[in-house]
N, C-alpha and C. Protein backbone atom coordinates (compact mmCIF):
# COMPACT_ATOMS: atom_id res chain seq x y z
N UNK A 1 -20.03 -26.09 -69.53
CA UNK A 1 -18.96 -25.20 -69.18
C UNK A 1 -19.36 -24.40 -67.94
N UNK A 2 -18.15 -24.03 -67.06
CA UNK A 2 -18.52 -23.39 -65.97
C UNK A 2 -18.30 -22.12 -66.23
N UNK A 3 -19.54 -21.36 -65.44
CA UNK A 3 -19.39 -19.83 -65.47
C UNK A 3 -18.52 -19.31 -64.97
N UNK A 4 -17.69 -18.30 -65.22
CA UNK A 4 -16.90 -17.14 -64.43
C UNK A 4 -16.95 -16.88 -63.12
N UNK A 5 -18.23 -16.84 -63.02
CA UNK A 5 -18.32 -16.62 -61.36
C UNK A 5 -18.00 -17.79 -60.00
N UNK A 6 -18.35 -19.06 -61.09
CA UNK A 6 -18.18 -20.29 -60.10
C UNK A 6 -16.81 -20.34 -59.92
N UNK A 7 -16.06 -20.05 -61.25
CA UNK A 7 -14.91 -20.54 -60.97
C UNK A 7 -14.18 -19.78 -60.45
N UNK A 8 -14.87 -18.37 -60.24
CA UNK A 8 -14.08 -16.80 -59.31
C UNK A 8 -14.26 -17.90 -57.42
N UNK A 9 -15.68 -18.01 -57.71
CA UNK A 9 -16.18 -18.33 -56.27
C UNK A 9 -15.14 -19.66 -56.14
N UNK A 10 -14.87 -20.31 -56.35
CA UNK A 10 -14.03 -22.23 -56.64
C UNK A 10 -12.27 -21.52 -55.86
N UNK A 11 -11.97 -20.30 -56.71
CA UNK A 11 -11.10 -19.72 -56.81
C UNK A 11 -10.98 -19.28 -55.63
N UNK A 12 -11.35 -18.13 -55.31
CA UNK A 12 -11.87 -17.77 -53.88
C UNK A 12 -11.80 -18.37 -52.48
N UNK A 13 -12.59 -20.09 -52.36
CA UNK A 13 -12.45 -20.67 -51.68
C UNK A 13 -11.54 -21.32 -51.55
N UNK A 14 -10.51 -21.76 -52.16
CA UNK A 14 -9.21 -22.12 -52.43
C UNK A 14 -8.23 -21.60 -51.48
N UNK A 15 -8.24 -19.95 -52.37
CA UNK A 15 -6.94 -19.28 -51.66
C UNK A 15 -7.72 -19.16 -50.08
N UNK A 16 -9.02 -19.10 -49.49
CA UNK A 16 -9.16 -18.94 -47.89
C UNK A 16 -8.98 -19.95 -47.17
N UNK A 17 -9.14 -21.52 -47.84
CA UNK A 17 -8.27 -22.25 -47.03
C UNK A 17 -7.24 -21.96 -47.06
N UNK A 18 -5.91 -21.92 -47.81
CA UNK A 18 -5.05 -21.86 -47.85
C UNK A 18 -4.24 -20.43 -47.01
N UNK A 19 -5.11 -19.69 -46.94
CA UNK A 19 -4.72 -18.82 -45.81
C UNK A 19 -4.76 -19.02 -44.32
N UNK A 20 -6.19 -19.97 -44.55
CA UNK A 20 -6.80 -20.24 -42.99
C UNK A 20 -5.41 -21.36 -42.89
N UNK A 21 -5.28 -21.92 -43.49
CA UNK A 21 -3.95 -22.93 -43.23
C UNK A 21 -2.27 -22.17 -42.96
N UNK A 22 -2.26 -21.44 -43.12
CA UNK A 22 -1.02 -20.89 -43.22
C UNK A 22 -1.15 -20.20 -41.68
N UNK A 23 -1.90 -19.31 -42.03
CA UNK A 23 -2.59 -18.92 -40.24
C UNK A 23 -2.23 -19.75 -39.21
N UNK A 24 -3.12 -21.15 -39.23
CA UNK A 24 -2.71 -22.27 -38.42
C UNK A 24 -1.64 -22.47 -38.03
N UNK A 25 -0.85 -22.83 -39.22
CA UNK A 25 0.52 -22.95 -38.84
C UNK A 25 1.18 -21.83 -38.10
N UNK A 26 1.42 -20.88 -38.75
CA UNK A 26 2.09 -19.91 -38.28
C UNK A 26 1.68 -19.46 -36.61
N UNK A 27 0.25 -19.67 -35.86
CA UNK A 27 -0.31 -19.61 -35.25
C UNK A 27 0.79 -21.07 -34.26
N UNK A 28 0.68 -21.78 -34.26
CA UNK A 28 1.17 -23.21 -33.68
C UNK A 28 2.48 -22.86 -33.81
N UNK A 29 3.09 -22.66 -34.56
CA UNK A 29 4.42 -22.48 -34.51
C UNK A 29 4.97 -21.15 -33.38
N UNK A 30 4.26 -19.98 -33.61
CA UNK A 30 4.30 -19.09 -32.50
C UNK A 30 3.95 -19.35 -31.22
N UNK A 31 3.11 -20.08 -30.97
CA UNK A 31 2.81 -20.71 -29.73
C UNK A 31 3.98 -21.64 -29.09
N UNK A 32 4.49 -22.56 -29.98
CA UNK A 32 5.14 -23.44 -29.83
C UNK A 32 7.26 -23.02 -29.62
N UNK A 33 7.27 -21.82 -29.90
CA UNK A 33 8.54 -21.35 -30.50
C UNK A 33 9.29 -21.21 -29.46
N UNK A 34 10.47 -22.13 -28.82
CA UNK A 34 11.51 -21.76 -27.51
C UNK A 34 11.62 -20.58 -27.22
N UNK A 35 12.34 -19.56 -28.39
CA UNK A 35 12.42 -18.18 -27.55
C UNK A 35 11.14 -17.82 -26.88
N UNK A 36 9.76 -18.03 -27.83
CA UNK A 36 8.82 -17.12 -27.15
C UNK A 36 8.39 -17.44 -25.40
N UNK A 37 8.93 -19.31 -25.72
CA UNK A 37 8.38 -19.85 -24.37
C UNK A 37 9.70 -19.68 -23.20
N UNK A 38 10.48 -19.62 -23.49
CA UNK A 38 11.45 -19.06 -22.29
C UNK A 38 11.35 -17.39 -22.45
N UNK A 39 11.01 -16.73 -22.89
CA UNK A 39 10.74 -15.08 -22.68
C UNK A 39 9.71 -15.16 -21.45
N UNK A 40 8.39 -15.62 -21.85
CA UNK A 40 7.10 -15.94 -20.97
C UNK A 40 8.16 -16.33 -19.28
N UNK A 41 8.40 -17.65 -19.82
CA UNK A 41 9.46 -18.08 -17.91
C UNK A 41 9.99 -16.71 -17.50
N UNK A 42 11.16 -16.25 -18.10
CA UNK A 42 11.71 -15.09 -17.68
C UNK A 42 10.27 -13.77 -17.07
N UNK A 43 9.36 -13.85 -18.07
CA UNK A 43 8.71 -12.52 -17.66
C UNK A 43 8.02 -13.22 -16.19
N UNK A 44 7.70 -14.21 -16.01
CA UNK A 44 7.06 -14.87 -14.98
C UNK A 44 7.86 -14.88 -14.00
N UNK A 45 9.32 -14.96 -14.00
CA UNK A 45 10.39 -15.25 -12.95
C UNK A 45 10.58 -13.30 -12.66
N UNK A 46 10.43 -12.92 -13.27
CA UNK A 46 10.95 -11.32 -13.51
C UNK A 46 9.36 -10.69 -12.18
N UNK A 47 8.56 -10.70 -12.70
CA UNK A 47 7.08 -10.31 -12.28
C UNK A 47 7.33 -11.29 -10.44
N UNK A 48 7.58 -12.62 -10.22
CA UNK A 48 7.47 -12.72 -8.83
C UNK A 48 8.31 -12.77 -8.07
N UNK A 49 9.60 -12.31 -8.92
CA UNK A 49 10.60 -11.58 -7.85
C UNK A 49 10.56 -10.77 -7.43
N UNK A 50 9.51 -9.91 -8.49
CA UNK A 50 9.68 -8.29 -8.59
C UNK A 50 8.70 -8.10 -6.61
N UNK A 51 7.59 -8.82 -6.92
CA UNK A 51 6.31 -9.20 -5.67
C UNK A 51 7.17 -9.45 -4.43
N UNK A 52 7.79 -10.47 -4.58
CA UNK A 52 8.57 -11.28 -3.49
C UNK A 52 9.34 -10.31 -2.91
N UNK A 53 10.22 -9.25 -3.91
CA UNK A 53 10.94 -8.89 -2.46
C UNK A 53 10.78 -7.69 -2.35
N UNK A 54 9.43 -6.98 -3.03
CA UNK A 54 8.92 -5.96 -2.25
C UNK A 54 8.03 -5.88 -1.01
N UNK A 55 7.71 -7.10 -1.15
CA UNK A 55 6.81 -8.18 0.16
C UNK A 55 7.86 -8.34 1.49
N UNK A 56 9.15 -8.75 1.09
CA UNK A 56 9.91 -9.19 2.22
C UNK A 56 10.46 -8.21 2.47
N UNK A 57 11.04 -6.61 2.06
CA UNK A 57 11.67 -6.08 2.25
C UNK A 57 10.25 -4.46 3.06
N UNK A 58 8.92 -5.22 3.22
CA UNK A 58 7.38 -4.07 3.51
C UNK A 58 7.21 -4.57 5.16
N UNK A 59 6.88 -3.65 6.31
CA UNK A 59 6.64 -4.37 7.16
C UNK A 59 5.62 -2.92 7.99
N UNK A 60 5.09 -2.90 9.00
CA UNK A 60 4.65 -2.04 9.66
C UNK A 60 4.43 -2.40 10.75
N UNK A 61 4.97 -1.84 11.98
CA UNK A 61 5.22 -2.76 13.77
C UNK A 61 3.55 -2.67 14.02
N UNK A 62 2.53 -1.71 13.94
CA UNK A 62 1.30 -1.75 14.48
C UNK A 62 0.61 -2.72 13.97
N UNK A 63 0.62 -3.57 12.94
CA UNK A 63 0.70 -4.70 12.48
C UNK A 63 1.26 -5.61 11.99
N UNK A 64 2.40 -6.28 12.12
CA UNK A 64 2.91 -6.87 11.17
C UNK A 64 2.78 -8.25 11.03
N UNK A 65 1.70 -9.17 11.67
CA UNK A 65 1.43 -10.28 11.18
C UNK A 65 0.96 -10.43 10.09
N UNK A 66 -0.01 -9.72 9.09
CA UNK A 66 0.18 -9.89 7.56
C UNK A 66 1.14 -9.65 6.98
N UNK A 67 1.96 -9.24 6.84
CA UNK A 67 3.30 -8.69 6.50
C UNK A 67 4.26 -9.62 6.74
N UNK A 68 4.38 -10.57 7.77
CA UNK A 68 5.09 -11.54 8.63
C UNK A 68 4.79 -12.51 7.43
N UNK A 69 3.08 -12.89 7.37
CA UNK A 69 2.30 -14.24 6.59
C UNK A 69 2.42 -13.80 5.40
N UNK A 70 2.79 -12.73 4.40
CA UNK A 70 3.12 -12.70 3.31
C UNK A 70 4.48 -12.86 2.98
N UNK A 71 5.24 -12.71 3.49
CA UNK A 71 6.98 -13.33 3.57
C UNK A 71 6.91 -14.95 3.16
N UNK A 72 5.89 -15.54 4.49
CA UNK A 72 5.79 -16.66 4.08
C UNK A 72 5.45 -17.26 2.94
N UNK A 73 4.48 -16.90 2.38
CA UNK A 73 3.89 -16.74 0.91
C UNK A 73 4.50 -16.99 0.01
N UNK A 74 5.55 -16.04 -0.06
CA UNK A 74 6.58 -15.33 -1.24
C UNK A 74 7.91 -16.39 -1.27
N UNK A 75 8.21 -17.42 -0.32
CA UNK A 75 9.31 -17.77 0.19
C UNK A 75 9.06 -19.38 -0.05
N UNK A 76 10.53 -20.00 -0.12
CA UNK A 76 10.33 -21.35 0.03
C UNK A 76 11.90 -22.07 0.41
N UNK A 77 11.63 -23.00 0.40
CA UNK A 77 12.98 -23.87 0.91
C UNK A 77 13.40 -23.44 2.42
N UNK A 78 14.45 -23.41 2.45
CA UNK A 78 14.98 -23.07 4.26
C UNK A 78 14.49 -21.71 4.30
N UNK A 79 14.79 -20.78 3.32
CA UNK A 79 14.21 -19.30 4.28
C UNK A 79 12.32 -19.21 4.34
N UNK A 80 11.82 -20.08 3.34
CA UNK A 80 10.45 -20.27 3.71
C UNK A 80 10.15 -21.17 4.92
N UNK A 81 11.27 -22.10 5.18
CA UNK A 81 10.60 -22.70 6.83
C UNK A 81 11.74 -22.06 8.05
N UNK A 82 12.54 -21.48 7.57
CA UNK A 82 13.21 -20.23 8.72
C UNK A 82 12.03 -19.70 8.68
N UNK A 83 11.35 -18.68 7.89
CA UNK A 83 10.38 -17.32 7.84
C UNK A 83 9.24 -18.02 8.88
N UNK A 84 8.71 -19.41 8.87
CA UNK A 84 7.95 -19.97 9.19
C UNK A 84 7.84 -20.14 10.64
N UNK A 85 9.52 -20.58 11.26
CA UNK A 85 9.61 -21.48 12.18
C UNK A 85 10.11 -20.06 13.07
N UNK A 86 10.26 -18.91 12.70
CA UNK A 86 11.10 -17.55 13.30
C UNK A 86 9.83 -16.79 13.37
N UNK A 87 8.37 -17.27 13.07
CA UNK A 87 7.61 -16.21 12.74
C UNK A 87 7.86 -14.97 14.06
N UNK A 88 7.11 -15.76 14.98
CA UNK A 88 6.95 -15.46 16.28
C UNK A 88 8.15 -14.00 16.83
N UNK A 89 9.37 -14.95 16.62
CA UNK A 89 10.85 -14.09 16.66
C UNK A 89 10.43 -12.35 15.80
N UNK A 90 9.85 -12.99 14.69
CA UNK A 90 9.95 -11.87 13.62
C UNK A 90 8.66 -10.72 13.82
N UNK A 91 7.98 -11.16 14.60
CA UNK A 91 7.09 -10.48 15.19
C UNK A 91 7.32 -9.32 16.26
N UNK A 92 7.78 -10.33 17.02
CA UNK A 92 8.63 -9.80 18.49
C UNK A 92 9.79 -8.67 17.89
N UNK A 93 9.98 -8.83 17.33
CA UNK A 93 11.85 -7.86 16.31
C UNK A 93 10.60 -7.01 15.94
N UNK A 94 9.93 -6.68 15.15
CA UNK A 94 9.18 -5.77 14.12
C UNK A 94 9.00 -5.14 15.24
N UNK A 95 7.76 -5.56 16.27
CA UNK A 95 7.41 -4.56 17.43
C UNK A 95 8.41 -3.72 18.30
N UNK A 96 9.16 -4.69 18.70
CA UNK A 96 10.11 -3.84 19.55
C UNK A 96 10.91 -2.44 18.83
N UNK A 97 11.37 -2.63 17.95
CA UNK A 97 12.12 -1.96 17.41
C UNK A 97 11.34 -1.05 16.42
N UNK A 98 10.05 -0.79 16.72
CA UNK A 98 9.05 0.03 16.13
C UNK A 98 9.07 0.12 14.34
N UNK A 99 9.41 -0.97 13.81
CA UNK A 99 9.88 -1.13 12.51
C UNK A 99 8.63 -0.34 11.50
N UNK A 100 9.19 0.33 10.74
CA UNK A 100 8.05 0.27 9.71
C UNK A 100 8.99 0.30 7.86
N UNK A 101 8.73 -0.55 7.43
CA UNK A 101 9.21 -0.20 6.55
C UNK A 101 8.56 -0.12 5.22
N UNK A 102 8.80 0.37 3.60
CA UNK A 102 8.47 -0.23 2.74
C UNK A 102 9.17 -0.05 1.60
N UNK A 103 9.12 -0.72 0.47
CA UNK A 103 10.05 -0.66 -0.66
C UNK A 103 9.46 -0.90 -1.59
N UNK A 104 9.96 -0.92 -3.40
CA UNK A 104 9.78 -0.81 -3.76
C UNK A 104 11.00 -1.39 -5.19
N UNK A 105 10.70 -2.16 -6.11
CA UNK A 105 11.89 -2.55 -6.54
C UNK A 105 12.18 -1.40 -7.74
N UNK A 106 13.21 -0.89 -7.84
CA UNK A 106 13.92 0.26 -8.82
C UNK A 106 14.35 -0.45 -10.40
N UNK A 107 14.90 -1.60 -10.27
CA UNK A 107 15.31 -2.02 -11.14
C UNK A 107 15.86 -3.87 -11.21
N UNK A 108 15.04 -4.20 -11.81
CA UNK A 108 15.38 -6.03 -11.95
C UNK A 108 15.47 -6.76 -13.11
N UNK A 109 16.63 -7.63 -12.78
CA UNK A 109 17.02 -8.73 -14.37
C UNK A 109 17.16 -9.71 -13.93
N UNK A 110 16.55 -10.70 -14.69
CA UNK A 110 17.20 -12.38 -14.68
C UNK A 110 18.44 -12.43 -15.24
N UNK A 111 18.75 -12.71 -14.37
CA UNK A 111 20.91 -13.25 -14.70
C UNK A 111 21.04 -14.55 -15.00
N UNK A 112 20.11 -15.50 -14.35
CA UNK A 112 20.39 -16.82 -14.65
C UNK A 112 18.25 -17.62 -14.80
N UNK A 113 18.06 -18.40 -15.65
CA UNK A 113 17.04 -19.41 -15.66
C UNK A 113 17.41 -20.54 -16.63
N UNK A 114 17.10 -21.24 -15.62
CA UNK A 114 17.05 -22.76 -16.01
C UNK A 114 15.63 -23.30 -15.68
N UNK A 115 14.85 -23.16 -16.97
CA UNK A 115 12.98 -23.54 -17.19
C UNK A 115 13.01 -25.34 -16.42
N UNK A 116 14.02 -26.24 -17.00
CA UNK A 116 14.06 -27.83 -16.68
C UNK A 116 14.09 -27.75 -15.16
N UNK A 117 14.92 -27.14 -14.76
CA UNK A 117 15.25 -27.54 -13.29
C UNK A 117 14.67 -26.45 -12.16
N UNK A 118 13.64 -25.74 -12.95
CA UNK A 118 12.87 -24.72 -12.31
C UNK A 118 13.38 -23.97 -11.19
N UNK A 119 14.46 -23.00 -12.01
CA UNK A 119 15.30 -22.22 -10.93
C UNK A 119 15.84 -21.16 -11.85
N UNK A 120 16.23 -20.14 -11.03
CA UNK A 120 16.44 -18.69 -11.41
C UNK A 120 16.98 -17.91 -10.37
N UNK A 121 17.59 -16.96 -10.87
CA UNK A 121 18.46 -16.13 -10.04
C UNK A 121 18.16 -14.81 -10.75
N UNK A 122 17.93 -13.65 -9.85
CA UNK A 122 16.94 -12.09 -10.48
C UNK A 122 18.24 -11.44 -9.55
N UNK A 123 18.60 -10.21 -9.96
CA UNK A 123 19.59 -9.39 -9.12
C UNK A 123 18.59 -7.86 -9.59
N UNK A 124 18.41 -7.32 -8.40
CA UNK A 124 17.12 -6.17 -8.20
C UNK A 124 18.35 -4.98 -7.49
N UNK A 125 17.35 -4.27 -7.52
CA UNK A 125 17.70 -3.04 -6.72
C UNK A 125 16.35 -2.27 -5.91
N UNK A 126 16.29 -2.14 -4.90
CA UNK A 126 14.88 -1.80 -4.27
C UNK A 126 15.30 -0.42 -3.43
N UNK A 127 14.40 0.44 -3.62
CA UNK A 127 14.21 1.46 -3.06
C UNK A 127 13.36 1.41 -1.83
N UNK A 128 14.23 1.59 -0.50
CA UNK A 128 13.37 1.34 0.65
C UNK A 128 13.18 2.84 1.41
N UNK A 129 12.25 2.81 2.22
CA UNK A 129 11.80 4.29 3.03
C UNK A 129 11.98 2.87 4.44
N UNK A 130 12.98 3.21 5.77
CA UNK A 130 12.79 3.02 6.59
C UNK A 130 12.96 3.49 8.26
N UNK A 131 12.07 3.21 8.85
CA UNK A 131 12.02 4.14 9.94
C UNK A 131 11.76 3.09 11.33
N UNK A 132 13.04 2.90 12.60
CA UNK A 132 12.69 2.68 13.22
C UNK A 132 12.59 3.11 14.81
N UNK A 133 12.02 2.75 15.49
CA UNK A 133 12.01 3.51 16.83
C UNK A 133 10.81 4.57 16.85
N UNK A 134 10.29 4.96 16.40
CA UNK A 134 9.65 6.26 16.00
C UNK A 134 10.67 7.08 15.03
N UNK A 135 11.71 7.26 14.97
CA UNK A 135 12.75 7.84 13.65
C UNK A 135 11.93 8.51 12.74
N UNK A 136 12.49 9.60 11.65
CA UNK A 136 11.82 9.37 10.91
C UNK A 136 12.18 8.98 9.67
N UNK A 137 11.60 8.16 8.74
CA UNK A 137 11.83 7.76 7.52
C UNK A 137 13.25 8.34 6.83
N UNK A 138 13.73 6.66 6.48
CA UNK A 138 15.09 7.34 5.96
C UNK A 138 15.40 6.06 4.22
N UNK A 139 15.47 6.96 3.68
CA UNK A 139 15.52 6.30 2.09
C UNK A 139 16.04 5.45 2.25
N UNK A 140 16.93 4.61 1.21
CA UNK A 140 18.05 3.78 1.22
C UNK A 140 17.94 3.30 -0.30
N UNK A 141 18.72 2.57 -0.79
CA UNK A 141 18.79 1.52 -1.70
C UNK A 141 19.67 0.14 -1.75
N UNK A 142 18.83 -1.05 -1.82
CA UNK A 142 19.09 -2.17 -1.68
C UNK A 142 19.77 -2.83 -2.57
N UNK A 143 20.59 -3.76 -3.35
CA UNK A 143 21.07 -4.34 -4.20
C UNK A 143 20.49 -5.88 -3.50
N UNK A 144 20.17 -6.29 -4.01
CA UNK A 144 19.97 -7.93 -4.17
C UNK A 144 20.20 -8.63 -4.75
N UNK A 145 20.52 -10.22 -4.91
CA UNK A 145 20.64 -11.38 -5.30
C UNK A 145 19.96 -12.88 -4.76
N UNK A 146 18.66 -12.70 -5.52
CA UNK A 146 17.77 -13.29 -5.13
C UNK A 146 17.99 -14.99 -6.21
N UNK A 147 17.68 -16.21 -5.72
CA UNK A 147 17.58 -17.24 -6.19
C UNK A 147 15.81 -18.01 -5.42
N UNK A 148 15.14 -17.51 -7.12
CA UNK A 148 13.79 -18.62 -7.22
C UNK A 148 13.78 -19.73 -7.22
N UNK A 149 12.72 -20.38 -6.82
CA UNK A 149 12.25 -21.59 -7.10
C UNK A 149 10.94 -22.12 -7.78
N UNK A 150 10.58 -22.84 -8.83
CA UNK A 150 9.17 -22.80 -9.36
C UNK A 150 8.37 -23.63 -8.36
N UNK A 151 7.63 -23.44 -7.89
CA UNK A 151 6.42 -23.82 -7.08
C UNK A 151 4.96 -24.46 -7.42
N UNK A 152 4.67 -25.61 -7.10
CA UNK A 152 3.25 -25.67 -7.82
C UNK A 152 2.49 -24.52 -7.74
N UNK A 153 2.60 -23.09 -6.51
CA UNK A 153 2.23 -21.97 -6.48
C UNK A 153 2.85 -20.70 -6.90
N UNK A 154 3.66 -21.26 -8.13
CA UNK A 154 4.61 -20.57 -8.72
C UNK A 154 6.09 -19.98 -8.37
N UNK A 155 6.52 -19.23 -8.99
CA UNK A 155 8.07 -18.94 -8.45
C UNK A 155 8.17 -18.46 -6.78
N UNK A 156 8.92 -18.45 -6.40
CA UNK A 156 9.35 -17.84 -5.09
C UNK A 156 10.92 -17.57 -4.72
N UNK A 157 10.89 -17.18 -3.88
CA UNK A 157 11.75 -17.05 -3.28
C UNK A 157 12.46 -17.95 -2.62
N UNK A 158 13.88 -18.79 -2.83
CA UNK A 158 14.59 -19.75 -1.72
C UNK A 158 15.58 -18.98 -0.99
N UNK A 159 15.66 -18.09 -1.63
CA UNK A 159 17.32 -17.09 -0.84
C UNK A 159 17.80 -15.76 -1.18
N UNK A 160 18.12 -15.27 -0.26
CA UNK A 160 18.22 -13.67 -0.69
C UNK A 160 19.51 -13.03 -0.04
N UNK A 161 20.43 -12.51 -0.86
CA UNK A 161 21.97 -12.31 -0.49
C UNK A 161 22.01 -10.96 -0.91
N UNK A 162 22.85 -9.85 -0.13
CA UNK A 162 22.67 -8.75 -0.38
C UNK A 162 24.15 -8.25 -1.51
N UNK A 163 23.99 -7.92 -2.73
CA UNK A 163 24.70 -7.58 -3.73
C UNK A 163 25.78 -6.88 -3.52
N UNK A 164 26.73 -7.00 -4.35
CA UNK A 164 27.79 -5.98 -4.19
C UNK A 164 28.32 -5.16 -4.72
């Protein structure tokens, strides 16, 4: 006959697989679960819009070739090879016109994602300080309607339309 204790201990080991199993599952299944995995897209589409068009909307004339090459960055499709093929242009514009700007996004939502066809549409609102000529700094607020693209270097930017 078996002692009490073996069969406490028999007992014991039983119910911890059976937890460690339930765990598992529940573990795989949370991993695995559509809402959780289109929340993640959204927070990912949400986070490099948020980058993107505080990037495109930042500039400073005493430098603005980083500022110029981070546009590029942030951007893809025609306004990433406009941004590309205009650099020069966009250089020449920043300086002359003593540009300095920077922003900041106030408030952003995904309105539209489609995870299959790796595309998204974010409508923001950005708070800009801009000043040009020597001027001095003058607030503003932006409305946008921005449409991403997923990138082997992640989301970006293909187009940017000003809201209404």
């Amino acid at each position: 006959m078996k002692s009490p204790g073996m069969v406490a201990l028999g007992a014991l080991a039983a119910v911890s697989v059976l937890v460690a199993a339930w765990s598992g599952w529940s573990w795989w299944s949370a991993a695995h679960d559509e809402a959780a995995m289109r929340a993640h897209d959204r927070d990912a589409v949400l986070s490099a819009a948020d980058d993107a068009l505080t990037t495109l909307n930042t500039v400073d004339y005493h430098d603005p070739g980083p500022a110029v090459d981070r546009w590029i960055q942030v951007t893809t499709g025609e306004l990433g090879k406009t941004l590309s093929g205009d650099r020069q242009l966009q250089l020449d514009r920043t300086t002359a016109s003593k540009t300095v700007a920077a922003a900041e996004v106030n408030q952003a939502a995904v309105a539209e994602l489609d995870p299959a066809a790796g595309t998204a549409r974010v409508l923001a609102v950005l708070d800009v300080q801009l000043s040009t000529n020597g001027a001095p700094s003058v607030p503003s607020r932006t409305r946008l309607n921005a449409s991403l693209t997923r990138t082997d270097g992640g989301w970006k930017v293909d187009s940017v339309q000003a809201a209404s």
